[in-house]
C-alpha atoms as a PDB file:
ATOM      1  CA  UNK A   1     -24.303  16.902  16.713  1.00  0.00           C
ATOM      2  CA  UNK A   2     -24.175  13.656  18.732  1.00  0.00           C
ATOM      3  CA  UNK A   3     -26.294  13.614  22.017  1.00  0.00           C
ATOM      4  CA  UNK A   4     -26.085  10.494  24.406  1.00  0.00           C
ATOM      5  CA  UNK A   5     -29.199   9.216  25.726  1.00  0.00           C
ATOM      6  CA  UNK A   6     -29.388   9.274  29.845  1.00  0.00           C
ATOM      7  CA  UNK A   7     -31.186   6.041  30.419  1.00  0.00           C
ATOM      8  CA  UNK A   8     -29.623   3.492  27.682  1.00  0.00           C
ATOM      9  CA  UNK A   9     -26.130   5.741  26.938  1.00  0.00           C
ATOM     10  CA  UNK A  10     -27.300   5.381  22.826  1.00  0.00           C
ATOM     11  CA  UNK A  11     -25.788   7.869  20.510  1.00  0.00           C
ATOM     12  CA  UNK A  12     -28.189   9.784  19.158  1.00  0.00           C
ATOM     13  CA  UNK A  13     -28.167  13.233  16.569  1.00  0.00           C
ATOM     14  CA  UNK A  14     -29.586  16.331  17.708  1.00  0.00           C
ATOM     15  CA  UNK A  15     -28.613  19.621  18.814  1.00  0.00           C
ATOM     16  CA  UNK A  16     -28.132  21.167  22.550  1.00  0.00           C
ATOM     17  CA  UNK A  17     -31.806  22.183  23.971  1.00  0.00           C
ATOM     18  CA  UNK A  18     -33.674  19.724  21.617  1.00  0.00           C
ATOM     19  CA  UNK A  19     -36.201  17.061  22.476  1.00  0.00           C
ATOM     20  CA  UNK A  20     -34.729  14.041  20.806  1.00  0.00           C
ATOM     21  CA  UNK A  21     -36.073  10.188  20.756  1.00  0.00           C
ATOM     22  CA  UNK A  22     -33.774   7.775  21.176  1.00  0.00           C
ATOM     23  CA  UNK A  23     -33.642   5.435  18.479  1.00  0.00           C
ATOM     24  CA  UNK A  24     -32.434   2.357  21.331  1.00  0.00           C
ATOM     25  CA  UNK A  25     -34.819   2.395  24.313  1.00  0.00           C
ATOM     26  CA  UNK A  26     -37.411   5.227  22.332  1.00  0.00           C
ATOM     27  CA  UNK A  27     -37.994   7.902  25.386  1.00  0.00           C
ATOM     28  CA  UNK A  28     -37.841  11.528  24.567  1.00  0.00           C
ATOM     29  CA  UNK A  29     -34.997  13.357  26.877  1.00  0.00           C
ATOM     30  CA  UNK A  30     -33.656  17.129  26.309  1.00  0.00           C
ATOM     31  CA  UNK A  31     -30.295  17.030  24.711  1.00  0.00           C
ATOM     32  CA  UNK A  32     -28.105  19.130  27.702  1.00  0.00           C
ATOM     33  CA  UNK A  33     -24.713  18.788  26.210  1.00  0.00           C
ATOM     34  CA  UNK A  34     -23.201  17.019  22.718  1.00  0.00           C
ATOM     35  CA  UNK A  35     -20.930  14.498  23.418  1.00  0.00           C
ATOM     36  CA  UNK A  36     -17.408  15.221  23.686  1.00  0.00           C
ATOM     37  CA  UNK A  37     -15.220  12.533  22.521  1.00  0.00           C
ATOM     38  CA  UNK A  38     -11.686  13.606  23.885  1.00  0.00           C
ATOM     39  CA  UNK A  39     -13.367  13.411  27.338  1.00  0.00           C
ATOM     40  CA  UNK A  40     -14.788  10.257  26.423  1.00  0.00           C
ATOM     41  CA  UNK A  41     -11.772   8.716  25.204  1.00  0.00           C
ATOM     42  CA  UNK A  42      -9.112  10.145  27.766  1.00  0.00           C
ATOM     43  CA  UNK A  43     -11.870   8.474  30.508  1.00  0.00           C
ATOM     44  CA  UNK A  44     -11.563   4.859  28.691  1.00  0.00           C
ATOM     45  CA  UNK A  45      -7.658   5.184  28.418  1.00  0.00           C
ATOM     46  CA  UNK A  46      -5.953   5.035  31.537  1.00  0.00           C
ATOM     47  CA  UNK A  47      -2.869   7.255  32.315  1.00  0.00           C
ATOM     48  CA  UNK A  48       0.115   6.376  32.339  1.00  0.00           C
ATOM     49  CA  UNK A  49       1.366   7.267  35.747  1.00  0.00           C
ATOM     50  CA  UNK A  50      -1.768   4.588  36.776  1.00  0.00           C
ATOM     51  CA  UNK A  51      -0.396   1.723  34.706  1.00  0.00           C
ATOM     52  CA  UNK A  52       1.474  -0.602  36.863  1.00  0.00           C
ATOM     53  CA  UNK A  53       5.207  -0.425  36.807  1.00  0.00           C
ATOM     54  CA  UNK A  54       5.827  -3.964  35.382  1.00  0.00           C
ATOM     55  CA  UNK A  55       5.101  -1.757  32.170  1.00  0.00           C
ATOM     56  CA  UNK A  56       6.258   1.748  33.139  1.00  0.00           C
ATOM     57  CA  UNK A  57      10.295   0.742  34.327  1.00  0.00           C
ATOM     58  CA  UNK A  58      12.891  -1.442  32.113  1.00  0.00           C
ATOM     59  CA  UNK A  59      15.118  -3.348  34.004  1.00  0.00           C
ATOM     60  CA  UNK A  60      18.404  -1.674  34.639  1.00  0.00           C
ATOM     61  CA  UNK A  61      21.174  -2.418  32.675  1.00  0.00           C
ATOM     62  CA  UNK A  62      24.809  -4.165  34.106  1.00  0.00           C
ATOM     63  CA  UNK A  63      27.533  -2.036  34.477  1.00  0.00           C
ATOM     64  CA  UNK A  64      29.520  -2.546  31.373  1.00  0.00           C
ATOM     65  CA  UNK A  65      32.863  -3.674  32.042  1.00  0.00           C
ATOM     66  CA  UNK A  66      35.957  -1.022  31.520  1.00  0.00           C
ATOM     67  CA  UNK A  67      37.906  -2.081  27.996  1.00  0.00           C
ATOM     68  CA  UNK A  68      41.678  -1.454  27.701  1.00  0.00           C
ATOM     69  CA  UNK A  69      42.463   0.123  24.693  1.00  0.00           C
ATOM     70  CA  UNK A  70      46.052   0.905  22.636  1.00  0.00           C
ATOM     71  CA  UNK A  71      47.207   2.620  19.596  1.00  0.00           C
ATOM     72  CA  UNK A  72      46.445   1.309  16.308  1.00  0.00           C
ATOM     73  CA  UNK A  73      50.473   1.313  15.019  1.00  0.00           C
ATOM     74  CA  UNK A  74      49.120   2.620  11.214  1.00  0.00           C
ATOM     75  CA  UNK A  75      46.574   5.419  12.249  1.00  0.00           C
ATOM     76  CA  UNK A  76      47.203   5.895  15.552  1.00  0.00           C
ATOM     77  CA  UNK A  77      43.409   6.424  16.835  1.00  0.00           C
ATOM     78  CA  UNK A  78      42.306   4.345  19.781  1.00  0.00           C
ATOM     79  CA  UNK A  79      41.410   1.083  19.670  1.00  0.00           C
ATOM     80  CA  UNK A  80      40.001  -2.431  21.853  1.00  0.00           C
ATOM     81  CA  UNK A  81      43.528  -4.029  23.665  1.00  0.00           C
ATOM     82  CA  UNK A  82      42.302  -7.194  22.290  1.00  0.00           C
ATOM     83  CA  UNK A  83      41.768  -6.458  18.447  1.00  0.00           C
ATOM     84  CA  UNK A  84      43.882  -7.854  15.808  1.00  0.00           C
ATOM     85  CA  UNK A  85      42.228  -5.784  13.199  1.00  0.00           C
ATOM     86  CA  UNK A  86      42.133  -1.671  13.364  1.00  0.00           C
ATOM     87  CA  UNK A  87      38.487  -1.230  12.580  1.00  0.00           C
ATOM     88  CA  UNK A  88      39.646   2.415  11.008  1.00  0.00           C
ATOM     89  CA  UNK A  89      42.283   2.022   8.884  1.00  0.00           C
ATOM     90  CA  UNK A  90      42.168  -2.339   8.418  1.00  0.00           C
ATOM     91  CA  UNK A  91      45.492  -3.013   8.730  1.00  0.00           C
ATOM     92  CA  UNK A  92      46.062  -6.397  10.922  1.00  0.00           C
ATOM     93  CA  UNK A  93      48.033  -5.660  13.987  1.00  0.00           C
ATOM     94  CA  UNK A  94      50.983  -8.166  14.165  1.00  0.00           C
ATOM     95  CA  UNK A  95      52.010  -9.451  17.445  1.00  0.00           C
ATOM     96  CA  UNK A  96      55.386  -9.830  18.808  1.00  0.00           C
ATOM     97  CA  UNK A  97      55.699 -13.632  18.964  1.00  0.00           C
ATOM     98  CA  UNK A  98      59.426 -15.177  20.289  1.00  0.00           C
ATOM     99  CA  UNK A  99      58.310 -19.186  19.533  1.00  0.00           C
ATOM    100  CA  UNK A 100      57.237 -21.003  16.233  1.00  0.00           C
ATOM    101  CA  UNK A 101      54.265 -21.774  18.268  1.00  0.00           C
ATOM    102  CA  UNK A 102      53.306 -18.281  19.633  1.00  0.00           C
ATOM    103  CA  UNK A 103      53.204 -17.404  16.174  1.00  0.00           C
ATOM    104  CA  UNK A 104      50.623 -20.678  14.765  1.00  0.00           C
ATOM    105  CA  UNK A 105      48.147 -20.157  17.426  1.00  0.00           C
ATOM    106  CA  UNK A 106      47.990 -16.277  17.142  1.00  0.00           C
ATOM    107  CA  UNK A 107      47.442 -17.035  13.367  1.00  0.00           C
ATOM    108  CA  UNK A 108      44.784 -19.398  14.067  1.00  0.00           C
ATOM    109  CA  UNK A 109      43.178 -17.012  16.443  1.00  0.00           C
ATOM    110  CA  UNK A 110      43.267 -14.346  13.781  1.00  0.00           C
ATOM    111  CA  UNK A 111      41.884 -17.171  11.126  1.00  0.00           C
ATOM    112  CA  UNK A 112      38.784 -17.873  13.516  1.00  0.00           C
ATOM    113  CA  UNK A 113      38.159 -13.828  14.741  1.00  0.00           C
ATOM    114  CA  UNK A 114      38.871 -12.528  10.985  1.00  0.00           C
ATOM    115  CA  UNK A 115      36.991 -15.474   8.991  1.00  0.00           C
ATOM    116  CA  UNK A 116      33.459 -16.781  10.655  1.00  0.00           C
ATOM    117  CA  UNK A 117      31.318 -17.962   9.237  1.00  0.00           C
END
C-alpha cells in the first residue's frame, strides 16, 4: 500500500500501523492511513458547478425565423415555399410564368440553386 509522508508529502510503500522511512526527506513516521487516490484526485479537479460560467453556459441561440411551406404537386408532403426542387420525390416544381422573361430568369435561378459549384 502507498503511505504519504507528513513532512515532505513523498509517496512511500507500507502498510497502515507501520513505521516507514521515507525515501525523500528520510524520517521515520507511523503510516495512519494509505492514500486514497479518488479523494486525491476529486480534491485537484475542481467541480463543475465552481468553474466559471464563461465555460459552463453556451450562448443562446436566435429565434429561427418561421418558413412558409406548400405542397409538393407530385407527392404531396410538405415542403420550403421557396424550393424549386421537392427534396422527397425530385421532381422540379414549375412555376406559373405569364412573360418570356418571367420564364428566363426563373430558369436561371433554378440553373444557379440546382447547379453550384
Amino acid at each position: 500500500m502507498h503511505v504519504r509522508c507528513p513532512s515532505c508529502k513523498a509517496v512511500n510503500e507500507g502498510k497502515k500501523g507501520d513505521l516507514v522511512r521515507c525515501k525523500a526527506c528520510k524520517k521515520v513516521f507511523e503510516a495512519k492511513r494509505s492514500i486514497n487516490y479518488k479523494r486525491e484526485l476529486d480534491a485537484e479537479v475542481p467541480d463543475i458547478k465552481k468553474r466559471p460560467k464563461l465555460f459552463r453556459n453556451k450562448p443562446p441561440k436566435p429565434p429561427e425565423a418561421p418558413v412558409e411551406t406548400k405542397l409538393c404537386d407530385y407527392c404531396a408532403r410538405e415542403i420550403d415555399a421557396r424550393a424549386f426542387k421537392c427534396p422527397h420525390c425530385e421532381h422540379l416544381l414549375i412555376k406559373q410564368v405569364d412573360t418570356e422573361e418571367e420564364a428566363s430568369s426563373w430558369l436561371t435561378d433554378i440553373k444557379t440553386k440546382l447547379f453550384k459549384h
